[in-house]
N, C-alpha and C. Protein backbone atom coordinates (compact mmCIF):
# COMPACT_ATOMS: atom_id res chain seq x y z
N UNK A 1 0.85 -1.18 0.00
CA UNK A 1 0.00 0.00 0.00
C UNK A 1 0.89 1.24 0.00
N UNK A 2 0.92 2.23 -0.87
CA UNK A 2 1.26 3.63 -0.51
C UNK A 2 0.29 4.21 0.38
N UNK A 3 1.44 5.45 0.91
CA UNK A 3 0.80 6.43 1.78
C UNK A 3 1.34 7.49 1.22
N UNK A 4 0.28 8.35 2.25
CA UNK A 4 0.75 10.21 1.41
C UNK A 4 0.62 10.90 2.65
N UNK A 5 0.54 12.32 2.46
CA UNK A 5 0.49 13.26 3.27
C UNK A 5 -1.09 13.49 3.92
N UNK A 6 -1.66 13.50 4.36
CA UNK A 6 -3.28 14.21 4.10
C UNK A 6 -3.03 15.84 4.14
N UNK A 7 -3.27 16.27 2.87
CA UNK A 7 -3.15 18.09 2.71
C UNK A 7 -1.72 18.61 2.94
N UNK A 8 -2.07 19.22 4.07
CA UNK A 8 -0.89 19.94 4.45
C UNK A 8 -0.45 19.52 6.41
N UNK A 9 -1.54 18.61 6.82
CA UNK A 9 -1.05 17.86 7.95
C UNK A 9 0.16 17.08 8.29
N UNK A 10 0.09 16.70 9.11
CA UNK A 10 1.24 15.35 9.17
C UNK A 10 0.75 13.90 9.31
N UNK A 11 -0.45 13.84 8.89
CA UNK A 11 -1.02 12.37 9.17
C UNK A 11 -1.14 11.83 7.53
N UNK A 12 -0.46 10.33 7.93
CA UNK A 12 -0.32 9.48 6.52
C UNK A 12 -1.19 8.69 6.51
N UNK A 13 -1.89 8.99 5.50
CA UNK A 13 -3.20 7.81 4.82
C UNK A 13 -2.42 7.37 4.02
N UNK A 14 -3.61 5.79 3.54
CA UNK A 14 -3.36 5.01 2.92
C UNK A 14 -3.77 5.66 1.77
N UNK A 15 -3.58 5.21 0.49
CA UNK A 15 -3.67 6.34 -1.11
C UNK A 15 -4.99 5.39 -1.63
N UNK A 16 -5.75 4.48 -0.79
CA UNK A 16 -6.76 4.02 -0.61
C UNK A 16 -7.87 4.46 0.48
N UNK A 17 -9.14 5.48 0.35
CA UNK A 17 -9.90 5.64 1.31
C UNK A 17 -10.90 4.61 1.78
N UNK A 18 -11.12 4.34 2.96
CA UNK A 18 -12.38 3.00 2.62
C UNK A 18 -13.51 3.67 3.34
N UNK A 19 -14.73 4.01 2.35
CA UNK A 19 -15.93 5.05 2.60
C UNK A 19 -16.79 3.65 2.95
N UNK A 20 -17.67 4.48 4.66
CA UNK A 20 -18.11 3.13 4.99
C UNK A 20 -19.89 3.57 5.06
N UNK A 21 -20.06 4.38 3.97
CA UNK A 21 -21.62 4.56 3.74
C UNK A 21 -22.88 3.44 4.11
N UNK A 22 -21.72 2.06 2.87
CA UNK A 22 -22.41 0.96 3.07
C UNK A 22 -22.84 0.19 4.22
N UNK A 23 -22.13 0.85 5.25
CA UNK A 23 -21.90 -0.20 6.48
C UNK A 23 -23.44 0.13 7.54
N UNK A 24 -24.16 -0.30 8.26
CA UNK A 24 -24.97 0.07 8.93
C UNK A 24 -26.52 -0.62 8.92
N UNK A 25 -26.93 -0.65 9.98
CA UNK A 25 -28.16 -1.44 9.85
C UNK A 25 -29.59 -1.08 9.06
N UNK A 26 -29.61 -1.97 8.18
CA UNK A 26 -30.62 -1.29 6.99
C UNK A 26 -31.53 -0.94 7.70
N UNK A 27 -32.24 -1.18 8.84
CA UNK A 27 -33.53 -0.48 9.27
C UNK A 27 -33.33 0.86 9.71
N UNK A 28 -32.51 1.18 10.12
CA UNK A 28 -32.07 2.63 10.74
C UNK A 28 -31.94 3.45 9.87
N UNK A 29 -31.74 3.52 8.43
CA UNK A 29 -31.87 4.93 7.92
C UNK A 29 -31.96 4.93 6.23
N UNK A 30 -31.61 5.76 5.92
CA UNK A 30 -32.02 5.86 4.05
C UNK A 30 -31.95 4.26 3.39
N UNK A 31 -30.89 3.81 3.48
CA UNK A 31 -30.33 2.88 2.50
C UNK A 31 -30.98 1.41 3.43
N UNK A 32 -31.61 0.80 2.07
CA UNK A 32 -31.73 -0.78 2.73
C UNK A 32 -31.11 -1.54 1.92
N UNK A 33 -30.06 -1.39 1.55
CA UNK A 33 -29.05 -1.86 1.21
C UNK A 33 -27.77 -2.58 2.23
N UNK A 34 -27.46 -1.69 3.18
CA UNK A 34 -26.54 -1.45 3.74
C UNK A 34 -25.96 -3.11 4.49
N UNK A 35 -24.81 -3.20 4.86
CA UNK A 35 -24.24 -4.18 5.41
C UNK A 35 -24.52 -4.63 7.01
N UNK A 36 -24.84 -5.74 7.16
CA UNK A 36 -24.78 -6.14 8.80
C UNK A 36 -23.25 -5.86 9.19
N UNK A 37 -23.26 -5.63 10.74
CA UNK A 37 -22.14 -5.77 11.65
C UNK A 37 -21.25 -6.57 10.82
N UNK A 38 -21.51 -7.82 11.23
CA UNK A 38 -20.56 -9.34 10.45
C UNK A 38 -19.96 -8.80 9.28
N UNK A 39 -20.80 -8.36 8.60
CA UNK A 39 -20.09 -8.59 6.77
C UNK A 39 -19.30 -7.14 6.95
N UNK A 40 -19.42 -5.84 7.88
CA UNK A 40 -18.84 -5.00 7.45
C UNK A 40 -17.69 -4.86 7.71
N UNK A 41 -17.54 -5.88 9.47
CA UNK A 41 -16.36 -6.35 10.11
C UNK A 41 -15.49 -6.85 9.09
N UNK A 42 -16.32 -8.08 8.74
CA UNK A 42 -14.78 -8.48 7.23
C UNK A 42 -14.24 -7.69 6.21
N UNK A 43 -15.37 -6.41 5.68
CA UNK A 43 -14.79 -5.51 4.70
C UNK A 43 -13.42 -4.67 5.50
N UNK A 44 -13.56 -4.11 6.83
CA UNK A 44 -12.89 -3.30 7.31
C UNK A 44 -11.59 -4.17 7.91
N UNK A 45 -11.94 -5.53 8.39
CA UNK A 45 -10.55 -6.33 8.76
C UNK A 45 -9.73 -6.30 7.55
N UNK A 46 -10.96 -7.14 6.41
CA UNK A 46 -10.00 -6.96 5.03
C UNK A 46 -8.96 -5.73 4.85
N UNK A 47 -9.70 -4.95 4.79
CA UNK A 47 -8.83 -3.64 4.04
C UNK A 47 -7.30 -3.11 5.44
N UNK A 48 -7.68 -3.46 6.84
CA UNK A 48 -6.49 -3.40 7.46
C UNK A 48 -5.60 -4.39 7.41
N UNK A 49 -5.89 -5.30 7.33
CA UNK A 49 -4.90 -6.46 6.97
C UNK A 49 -3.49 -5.87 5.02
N UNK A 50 -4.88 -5.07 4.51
CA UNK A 50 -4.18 -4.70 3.34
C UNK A 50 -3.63 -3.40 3.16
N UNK A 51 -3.34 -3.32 4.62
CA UNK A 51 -2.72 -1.32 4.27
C UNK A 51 -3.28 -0.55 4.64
N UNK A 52 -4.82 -0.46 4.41
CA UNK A 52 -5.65 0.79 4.11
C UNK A 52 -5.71 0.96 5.66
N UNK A 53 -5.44 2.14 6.23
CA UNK A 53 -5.96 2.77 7.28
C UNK A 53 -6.07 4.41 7.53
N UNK A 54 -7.14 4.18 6.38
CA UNK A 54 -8.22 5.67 6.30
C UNK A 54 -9.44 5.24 6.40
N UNK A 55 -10.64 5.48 6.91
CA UNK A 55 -11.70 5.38 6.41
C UNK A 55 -12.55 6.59 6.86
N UNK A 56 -13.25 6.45 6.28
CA UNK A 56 -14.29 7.52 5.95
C UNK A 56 -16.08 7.19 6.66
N UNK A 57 -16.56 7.77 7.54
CA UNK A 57 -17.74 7.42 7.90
C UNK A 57 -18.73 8.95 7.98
N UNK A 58 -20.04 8.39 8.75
CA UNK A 58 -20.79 9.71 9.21
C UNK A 58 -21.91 9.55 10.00
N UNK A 59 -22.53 10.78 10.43
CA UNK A 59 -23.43 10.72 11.59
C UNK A 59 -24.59 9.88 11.22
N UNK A 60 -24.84 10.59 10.14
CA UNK A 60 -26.26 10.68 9.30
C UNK A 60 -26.26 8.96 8.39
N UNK A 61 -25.11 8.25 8.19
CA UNK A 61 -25.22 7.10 7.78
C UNK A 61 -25.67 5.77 8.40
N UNK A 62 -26.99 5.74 7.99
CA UNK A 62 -27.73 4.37 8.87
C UNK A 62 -28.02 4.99 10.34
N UNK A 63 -28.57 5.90 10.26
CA UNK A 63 -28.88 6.89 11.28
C UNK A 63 -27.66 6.58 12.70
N UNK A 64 -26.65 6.43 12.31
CA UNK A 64 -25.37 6.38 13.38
C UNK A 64 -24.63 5.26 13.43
N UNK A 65 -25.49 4.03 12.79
CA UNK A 65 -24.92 2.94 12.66
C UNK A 65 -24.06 2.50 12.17
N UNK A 66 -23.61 3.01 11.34
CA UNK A 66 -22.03 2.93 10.48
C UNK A 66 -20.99 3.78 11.79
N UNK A 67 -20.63 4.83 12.22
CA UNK A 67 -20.35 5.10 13.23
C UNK A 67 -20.24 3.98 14.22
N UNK A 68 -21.06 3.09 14.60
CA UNK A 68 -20.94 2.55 15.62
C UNK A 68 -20.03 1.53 15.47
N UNK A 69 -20.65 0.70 14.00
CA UNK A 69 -19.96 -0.56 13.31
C UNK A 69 -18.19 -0.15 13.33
N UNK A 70 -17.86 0.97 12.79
CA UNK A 70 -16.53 0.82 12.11
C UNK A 70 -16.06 1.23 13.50
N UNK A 71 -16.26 2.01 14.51
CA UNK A 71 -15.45 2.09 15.65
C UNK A 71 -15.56 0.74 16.59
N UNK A 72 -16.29 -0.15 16.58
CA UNK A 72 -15.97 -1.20 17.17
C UNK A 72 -14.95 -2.20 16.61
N UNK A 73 -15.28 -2.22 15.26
CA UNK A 73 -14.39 -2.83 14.64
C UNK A 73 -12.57 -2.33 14.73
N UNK A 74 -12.53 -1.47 14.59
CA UNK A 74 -11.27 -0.26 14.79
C UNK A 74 -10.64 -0.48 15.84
N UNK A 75 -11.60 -0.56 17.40
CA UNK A 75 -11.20 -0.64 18.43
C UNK A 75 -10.64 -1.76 18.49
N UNK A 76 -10.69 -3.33 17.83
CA UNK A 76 -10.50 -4.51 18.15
C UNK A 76 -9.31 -4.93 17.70
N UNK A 77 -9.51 -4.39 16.25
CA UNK A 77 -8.04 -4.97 15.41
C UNK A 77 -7.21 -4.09 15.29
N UNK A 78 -7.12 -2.84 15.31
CA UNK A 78 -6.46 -1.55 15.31
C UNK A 78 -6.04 -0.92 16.08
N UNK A 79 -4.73 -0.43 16.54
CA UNK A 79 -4.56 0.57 17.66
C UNK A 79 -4.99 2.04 16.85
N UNK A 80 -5.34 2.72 18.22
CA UNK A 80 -5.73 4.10 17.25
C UNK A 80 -4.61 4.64 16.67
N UNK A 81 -3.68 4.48 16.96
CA UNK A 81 -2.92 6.01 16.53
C UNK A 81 -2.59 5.29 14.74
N UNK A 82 -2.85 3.98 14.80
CA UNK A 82 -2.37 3.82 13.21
C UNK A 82 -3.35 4.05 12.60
N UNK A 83 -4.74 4.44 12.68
CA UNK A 83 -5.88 4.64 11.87
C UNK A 83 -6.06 6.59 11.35
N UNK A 84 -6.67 6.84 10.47
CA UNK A 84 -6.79 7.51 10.37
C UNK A 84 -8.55 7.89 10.14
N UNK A 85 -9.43 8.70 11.23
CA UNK A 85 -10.99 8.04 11.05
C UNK A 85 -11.01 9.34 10.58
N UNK A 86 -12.30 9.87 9.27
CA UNK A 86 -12.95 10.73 9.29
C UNK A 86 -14.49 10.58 8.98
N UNK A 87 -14.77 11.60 9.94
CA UNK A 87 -16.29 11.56 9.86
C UNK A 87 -17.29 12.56 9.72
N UNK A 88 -18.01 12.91 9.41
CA UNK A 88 -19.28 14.08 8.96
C UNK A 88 -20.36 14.28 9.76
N UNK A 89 -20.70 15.79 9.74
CA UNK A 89 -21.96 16.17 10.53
C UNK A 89 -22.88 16.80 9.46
N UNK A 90 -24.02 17.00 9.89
CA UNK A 90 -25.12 17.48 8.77
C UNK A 90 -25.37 19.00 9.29
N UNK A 91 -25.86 19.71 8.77
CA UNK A 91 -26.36 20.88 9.27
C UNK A 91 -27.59 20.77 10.36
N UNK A 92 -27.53 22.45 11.33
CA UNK A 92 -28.75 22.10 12.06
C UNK A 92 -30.18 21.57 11.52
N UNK A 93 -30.91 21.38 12.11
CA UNK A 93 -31.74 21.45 12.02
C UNK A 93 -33.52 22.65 12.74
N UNK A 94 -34.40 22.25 11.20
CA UNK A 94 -35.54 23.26 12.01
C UNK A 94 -35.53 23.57 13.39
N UNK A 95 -35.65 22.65 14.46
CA UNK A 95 -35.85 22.52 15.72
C UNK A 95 -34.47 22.94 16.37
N UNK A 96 -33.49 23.00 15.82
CA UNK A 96 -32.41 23.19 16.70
C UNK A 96 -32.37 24.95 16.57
N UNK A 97 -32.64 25.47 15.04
CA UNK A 97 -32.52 26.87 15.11
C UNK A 97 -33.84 27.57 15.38
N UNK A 98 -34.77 26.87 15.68
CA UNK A 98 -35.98 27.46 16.29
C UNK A 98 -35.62 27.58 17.95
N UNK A 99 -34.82 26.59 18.56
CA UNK A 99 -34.47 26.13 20.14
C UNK A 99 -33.25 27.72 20.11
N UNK A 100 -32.18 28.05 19.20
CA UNK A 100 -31.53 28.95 19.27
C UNK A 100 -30.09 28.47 19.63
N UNK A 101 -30.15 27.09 19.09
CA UNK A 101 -28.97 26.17 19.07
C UNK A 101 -27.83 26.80 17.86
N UNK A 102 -26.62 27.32 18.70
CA UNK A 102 -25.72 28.24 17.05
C UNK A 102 -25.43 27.14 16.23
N UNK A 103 -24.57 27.55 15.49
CA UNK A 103 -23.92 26.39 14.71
C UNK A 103 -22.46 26.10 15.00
N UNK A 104 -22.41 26.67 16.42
CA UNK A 104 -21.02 26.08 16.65
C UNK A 104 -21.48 25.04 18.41
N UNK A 105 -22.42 25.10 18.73
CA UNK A 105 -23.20 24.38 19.54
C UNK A 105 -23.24 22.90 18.78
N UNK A 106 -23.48 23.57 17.82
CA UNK A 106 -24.49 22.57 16.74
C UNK A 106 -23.13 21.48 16.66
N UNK A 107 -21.93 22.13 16.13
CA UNK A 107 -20.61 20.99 15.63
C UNK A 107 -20.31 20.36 16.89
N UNK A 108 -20.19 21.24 18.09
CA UNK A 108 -19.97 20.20 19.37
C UNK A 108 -20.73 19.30 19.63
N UNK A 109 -22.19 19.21 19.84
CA UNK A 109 -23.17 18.16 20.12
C UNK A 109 -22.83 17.35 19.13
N UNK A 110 -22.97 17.18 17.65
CA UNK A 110 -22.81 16.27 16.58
C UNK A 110 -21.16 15.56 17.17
N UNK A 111 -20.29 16.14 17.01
CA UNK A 111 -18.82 15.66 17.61
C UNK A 111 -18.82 15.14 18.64
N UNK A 112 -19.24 15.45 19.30
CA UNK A 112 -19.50 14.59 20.93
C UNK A 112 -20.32 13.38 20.65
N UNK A 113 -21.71 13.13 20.11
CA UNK A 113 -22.52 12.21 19.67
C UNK A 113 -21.93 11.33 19.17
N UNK A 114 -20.77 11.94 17.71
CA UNK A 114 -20.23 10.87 16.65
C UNK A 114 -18.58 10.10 17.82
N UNK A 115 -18.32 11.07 18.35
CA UNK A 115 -17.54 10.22 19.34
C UNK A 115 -17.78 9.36 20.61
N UNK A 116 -18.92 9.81 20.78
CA UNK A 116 -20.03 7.97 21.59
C UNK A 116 -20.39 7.51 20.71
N UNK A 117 -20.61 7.27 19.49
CA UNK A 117 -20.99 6.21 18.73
C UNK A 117 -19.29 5.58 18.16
N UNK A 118 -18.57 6.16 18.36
CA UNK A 118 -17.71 5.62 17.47
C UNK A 118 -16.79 5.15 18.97
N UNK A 119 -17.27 5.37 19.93
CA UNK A 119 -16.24 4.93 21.13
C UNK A 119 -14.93 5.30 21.27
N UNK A 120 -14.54 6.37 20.73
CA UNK A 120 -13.30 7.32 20.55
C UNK A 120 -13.17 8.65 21.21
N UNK A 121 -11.86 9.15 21.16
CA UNK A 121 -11.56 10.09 22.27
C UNK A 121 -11.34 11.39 20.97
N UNK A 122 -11.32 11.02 19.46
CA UNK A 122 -11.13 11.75 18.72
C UNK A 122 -11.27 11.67 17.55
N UNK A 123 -11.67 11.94 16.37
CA UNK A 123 -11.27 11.86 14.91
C UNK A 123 -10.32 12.75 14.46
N UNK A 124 -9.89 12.28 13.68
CA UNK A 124 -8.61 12.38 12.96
C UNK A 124 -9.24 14.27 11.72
N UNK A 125 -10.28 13.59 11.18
CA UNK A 125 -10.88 14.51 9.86
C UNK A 125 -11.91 15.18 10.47
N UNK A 126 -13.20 16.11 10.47
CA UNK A 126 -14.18 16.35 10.89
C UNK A 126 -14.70 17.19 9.23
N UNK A 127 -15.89 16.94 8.86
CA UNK A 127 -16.17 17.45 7.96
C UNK A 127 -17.91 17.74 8.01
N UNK A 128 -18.04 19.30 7.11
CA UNK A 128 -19.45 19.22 6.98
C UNK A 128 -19.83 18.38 6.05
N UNK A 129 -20.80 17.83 6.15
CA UNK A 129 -21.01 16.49 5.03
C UNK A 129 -22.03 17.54 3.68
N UNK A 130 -22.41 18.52 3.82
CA UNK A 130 -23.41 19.42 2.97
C UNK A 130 -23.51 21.14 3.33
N UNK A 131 -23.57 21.66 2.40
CA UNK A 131 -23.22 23.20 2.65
C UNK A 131 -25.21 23.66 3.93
N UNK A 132 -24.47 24.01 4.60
CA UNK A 132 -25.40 24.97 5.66
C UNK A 132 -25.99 26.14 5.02
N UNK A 133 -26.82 26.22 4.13
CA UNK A 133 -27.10 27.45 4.04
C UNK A 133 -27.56 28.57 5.01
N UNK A 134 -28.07 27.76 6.17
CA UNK A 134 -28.89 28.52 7.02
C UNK A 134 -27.62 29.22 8.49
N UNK A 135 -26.46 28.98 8.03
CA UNK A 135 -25.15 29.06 9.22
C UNK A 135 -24.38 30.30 8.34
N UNK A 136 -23.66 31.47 9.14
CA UNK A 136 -22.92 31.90 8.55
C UNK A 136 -21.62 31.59 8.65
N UNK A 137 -20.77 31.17 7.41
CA UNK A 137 -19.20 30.71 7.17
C UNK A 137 -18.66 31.16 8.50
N UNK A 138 -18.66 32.20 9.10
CA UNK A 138 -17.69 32.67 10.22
C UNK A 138 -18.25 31.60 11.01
């Protein structure tokens, strides 16, 4: 496997990302497609056994369940510091900017949430997963 730089950081990914959309319990959210625990465990052992230690997850995937899957898995076969996790938050929502929840409220609760689901003290990446129209850039 090659590795690279990520950007202008110092953390080396694999030049393979492994996006774990698929992973999560089909009843919980958009996709009924998605992979059980079992089968996603083998995709993600697979790909550490082969190098890859980037992957890519999110809040909003399988309403948290991918989150949950790939950090258990992570935790078992992986020490953290060789992984590299990134993961996504969605914008507020109606109820949160009607409640008067900012949008920097908003990234802590989601970050805190995605790090009890993922049983971690940190991610590596943090990303908006979709532009906020309703947040200003600052």
């Amino acid at each position: 496997m090659e590795y690279v730089k990520l950007g202008n950081s110092d953390l080396n990914v694999s030049r393979i990302c492994l996006g774990c959309m698929g992973f999560g319990e089909a009843a919980a959210g958009q996709h009924r497609w998605t992979l059980d625990e079992e089968n996603s465990n083998e995709i993600i052992k697979a790909a550490l056994e082969n190098g890859i230690n980037f992957f890519d997850t999110a809040m909003s995937y399988q309403g948290g369940t991918s989150e949950m899957f790939v950090g258990r898995v992570l935790r078992d076969f992986a020490r953290r510091e060789d992984v590299v996790l990134a993961t996504k938050f969605e914008p507020r929502t109606d109820e949160e900017i009607a409640n008067g929840v900012t949008g920097q409220q908003h990234v802590k609760n989601c970050l805190d949430a995605s790090l009890k689901r993922l049983g971690m003290d940190y991610v590596d990446l943090y990303i908006c997963h979709m532009w906020d129209y309703r947040t200003p850039i600052e």
